[in-house]
Protein backbone atom coordinates (compact mmCIF):
# COMPACT_ATOMS: atom_id res chain seq x y z
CA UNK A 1 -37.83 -337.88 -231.22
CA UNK A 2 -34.62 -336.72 -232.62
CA UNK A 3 -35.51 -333.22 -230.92
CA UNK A 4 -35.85 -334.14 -228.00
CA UNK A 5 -33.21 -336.95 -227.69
CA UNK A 6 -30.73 -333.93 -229.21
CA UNK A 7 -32.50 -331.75 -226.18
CA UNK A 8 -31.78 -333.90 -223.67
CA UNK A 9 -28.03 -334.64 -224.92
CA UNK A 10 -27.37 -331.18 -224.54
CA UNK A 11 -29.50 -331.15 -221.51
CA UNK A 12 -27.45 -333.83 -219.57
CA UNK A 13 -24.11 -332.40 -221.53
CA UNK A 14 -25.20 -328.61 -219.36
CA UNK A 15 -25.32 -330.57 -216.10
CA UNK A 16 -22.42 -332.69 -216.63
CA UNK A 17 -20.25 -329.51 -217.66
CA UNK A 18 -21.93 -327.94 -214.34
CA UNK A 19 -21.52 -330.70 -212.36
CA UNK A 20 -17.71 -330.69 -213.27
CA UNK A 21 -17.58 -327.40 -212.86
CA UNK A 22 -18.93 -327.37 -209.31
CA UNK A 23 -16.67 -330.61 -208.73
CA UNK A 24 -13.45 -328.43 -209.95
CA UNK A 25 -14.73 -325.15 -208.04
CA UNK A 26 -14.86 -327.49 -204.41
CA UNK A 27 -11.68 -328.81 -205.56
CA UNK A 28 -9.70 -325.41 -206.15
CA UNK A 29 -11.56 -323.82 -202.90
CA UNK A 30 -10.58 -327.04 -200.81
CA UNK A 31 -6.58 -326.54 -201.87
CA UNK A 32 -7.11 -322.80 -201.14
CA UNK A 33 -8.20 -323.50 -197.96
CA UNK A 34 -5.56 -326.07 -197.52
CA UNK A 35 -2.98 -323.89 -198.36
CA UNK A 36 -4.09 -321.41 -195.87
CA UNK A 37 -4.64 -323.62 -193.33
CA UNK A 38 -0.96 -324.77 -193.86
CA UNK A 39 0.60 -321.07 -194.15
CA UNK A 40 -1.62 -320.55 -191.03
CA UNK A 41 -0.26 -323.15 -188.89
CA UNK A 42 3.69 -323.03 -190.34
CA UNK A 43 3.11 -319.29 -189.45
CA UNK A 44 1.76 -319.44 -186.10
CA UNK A 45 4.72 -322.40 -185.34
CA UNK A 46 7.17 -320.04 -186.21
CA UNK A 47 5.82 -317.10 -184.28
CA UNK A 48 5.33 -319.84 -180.99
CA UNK A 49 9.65 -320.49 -181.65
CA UNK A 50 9.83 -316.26 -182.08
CA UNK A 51 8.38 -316.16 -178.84
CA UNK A 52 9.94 -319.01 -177.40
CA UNK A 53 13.53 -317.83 -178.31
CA UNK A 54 12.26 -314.22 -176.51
CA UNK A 55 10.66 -316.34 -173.40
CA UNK A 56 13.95 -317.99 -172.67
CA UNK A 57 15.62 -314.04 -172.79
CA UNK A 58 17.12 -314.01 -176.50
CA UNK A 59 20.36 -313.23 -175.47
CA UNK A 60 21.65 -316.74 -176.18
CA UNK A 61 23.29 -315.52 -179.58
CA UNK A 62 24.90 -312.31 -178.17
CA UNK A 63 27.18 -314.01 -175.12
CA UNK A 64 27.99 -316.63 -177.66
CA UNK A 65 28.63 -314.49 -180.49
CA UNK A 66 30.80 -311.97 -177.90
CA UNK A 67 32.49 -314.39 -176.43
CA UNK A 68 33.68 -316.33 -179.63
CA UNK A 69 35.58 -314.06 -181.53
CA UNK A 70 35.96 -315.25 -185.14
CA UNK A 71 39.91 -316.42 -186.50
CA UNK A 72 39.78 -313.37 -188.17
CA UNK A 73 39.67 -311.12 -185.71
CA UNK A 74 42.49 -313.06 -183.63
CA UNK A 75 44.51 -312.73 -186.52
CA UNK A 76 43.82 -309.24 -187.44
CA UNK A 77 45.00 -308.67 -183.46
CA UNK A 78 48.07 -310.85 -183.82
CA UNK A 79 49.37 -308.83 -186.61
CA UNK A 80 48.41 -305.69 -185.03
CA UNK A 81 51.62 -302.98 -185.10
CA UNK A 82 50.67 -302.77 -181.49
CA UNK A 83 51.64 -306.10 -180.15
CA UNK A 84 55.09 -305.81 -181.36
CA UNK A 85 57.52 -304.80 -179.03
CA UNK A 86 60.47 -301.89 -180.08
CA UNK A 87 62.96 -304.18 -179.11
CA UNK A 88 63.73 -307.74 -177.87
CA UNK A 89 62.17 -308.88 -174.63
CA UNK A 90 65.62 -310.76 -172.83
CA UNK A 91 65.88 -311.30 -169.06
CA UNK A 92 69.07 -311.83 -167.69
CA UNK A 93 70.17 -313.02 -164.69
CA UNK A 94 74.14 -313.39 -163.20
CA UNK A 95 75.03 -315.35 -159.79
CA UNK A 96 78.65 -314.76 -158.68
CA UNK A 97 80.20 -316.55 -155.47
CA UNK A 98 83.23 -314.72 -153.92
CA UNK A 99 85.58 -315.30 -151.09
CA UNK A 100 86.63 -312.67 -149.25
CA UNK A 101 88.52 -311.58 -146.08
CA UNK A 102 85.96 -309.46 -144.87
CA UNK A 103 82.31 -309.71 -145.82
CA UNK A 104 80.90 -306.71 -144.22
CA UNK A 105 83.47 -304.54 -146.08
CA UNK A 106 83.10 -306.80 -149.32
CA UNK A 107 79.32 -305.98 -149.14
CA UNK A 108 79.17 -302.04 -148.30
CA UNK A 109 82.28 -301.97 -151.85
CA UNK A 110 79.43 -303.60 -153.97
CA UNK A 111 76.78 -301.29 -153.19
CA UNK A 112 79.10 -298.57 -153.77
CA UNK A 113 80.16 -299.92 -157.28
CA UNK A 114 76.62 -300.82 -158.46
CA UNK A 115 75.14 -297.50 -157.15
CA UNK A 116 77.75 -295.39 -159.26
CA UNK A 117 76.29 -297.19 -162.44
CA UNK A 118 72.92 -296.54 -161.92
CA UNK A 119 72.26 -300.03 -160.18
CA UNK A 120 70.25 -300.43 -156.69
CA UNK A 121 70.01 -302.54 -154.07
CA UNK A 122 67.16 -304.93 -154.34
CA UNK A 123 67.42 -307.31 -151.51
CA UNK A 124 70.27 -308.18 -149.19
CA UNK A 125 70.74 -310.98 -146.07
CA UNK A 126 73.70 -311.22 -144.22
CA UNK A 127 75.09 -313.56 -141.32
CA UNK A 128 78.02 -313.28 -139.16
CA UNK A 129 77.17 -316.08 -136.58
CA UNK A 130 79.27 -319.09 -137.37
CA UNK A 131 80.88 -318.40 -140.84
CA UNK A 132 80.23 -314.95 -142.05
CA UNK A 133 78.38 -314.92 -145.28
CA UNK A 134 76.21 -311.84 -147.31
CA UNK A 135 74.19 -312.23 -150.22
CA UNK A 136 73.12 -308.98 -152.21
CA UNK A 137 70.53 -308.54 -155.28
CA UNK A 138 71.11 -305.94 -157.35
CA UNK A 139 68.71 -304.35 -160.18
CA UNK A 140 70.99 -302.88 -162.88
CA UNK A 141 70.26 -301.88 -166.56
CA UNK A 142 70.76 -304.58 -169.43
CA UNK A 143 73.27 -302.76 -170.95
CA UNK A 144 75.55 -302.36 -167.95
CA UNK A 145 74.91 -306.14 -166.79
CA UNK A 146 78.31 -307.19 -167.98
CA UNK A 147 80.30 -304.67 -166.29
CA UNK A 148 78.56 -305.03 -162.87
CA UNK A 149 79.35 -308.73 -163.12
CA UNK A 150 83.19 -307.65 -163.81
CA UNK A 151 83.47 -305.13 -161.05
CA UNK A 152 82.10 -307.12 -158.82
CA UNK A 153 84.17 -310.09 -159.28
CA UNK A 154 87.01 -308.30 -158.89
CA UNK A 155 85.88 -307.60 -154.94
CA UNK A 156 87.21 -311.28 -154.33
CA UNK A 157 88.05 -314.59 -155.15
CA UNK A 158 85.97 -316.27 -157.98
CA UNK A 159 84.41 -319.44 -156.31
CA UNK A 160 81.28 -320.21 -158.68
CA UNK A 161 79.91 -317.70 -161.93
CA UNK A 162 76.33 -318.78 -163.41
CA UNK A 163 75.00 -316.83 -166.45
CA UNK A 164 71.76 -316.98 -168.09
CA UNK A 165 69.34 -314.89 -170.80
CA UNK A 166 66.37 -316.21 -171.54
CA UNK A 167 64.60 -314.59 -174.51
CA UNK A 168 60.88 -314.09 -173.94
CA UNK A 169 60.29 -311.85 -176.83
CA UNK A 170 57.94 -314.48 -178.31
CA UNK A 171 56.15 -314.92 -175.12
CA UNK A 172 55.45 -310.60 -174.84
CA UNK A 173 53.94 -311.00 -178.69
CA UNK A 174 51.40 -313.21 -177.81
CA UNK A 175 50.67 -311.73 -174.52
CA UNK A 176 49.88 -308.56 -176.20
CA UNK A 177 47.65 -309.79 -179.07
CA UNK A 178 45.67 -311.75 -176.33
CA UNK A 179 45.27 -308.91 -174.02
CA UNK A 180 43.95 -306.88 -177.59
CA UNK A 181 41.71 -309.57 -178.46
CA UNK A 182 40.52 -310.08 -174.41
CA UNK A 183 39.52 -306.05 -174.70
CA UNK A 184 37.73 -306.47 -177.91
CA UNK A 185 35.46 -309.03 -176.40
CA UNK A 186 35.19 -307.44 -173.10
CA UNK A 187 33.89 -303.72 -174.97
CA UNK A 188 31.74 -306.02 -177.07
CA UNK A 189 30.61 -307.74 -173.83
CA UNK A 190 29.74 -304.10 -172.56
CA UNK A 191 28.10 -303.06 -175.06
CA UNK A 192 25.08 -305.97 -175.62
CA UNK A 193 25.14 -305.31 -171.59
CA UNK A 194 23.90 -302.16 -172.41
CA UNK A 195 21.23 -302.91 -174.36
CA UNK A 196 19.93 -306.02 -172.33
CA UNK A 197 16.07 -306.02 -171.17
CA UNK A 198 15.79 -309.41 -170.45
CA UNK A 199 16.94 -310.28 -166.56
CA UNK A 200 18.33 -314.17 -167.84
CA UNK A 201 20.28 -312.07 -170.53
CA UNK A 202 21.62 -309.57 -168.04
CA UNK A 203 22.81 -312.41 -165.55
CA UNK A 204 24.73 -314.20 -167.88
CA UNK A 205 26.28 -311.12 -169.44
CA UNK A 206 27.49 -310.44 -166.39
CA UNK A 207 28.79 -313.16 -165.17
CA UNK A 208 30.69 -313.27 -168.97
CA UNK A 209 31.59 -310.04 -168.84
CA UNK A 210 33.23 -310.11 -164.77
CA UNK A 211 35.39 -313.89 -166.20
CA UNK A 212 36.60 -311.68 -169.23
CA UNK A 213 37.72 -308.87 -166.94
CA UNK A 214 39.69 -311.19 -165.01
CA UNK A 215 41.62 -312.92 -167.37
CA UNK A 216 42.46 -309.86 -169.09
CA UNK A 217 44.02 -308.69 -165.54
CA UNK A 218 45.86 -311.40 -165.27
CA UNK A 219 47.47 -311.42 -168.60
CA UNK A 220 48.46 -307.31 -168.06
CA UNK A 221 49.89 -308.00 -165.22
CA UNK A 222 51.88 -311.11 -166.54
CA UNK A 223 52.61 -308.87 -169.46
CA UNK A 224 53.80 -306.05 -166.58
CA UNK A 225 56.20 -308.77 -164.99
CA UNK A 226 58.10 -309.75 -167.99
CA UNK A 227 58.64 -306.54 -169.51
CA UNK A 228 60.08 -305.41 -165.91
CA UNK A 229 62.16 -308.19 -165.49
CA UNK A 230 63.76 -307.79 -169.04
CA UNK A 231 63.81 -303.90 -168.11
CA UNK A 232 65.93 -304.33 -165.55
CA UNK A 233 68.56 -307.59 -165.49
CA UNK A 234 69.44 -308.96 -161.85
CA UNK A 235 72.67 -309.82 -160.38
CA UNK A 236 73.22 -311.83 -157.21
CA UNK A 237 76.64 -311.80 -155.50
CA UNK A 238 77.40 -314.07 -152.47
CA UNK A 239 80.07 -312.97 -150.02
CA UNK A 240 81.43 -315.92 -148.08
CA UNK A 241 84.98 -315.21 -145.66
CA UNK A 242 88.17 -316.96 -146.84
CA UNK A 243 89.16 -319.62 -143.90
CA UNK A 244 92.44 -319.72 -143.37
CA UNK A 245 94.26 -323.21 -144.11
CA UNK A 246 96.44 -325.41 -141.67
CA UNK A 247 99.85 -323.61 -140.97
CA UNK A 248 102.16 -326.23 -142.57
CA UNK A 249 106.00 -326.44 -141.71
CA UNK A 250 109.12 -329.03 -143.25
CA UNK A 251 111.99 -330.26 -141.29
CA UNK A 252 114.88 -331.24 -143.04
């Protein structure tokens, strides 16, 4: 009896140990499975957003990345030696009135004077109906501004003199480190353009690309207009006739 009850101990001890082991085989084959199932599926999620991101033409990141330039890059432009100009950026601007006894004669001795100091002409109107009056614009280099404004006011007598210099030196700085920063983006712009597949992608590049063109445009040429205007300083003069006063007489 003791035998066999010690037989079947270790009998039912064999099948427990294979039972368990069976048990703890399904149990490791079942996570193994899980796990697969589960790197399956994140997989296959991950390659459906892939191909979603590529459905919708992928070229989300490149316009926004192209068109926002990082601080960096603005401020690597800004301190550019480039967008400093050689010299101060100053428009001036004169108006003198004069009196005269004959404005026709008054106006042909102005364009002589500013001529013969390298000065032109650059727009004149003059009326004789009624009370004669001329007014002349003249172009003339910053450095002989004051002495126009001298010679000139010696033509007649002084009625009204209004100077002014506005500095815009600040203003050409930051037009030039825009207009650096507006090419970067508009060469980057070109460049993902060029390598476009996707007809959504190409579209908005485009359209990016031709609103980048035209702001860069507009800031050369507001960046052309300042520069010529402190190039180049402007004087007005305005030629009015003298009117002779009441004859007056005294008795005694």
């Amino acid at each position: 009896m003791a035998v066999v009850g010690a037989a079947c101990s270790a009998a039912e001890d064999s099948v427990g140990d294979a039972d368990f082991s069976a048990t703890a085989q399904r149990s490791v084959e079942e996570a193994s499975d899980g796990a697969d199932t589960g790197a399956s599926a994140g997989t296959e999620t991950a390659m459906d957003g892939a191909e979603a991101l590529g459905s919708t033409g992928g070229g989300v990141e490149p316009v926004a990345t192209a068109e926002a330039l990082s601080q960096t890059e603005i401020d690597q432009a800004s301190d550019s030696p480039q967008s400093a100009p050689a010299i101060r950026a100053i428009i001036r601007r004169a108006t003198v009135h004069l009196q005269v006894e004959d404005v026709v004669a008054a106006s042909r001795e102005a364009v002589t004077l500013v001529e013969s100091r390298g000065g032109f002409v650059f727009g004149q109107e003059t009326s004789t109906d009624g009370e004669a009056r001329s007014s002349l614009t003249f172009k003339v280099i910053p450095d002989d501004f004051q002495s126009v404004i001298e010679d000139l006011t010696s033509l007649g007598f002084l009625r009204e003199q209004t100077i002014t210099a506005d500095d815009v030196t600040g203003r050409v700085v930051d037009l030039q480190s825009q207009i650096i920063t507006a090419e970067t983006s508009v060469e980057r712009l070109r460049a993902f353009l060029a390598d476009a597949t996707d007809l959504t992608m190409i579209t908005s590049l485009e359209s990016s690309l031709l609103e980048r063109e035209s702001q860069l445009e507009t800031l050369r040429g507001t960046l052309r207009t300042l520069q010529g205007q402190a190039a180049l300083s402007t004087v007005t003069v305005v030629f009015t006739e003298r009117v002779p006063g009441p004859g007056l007489a005294m008795d005694v």
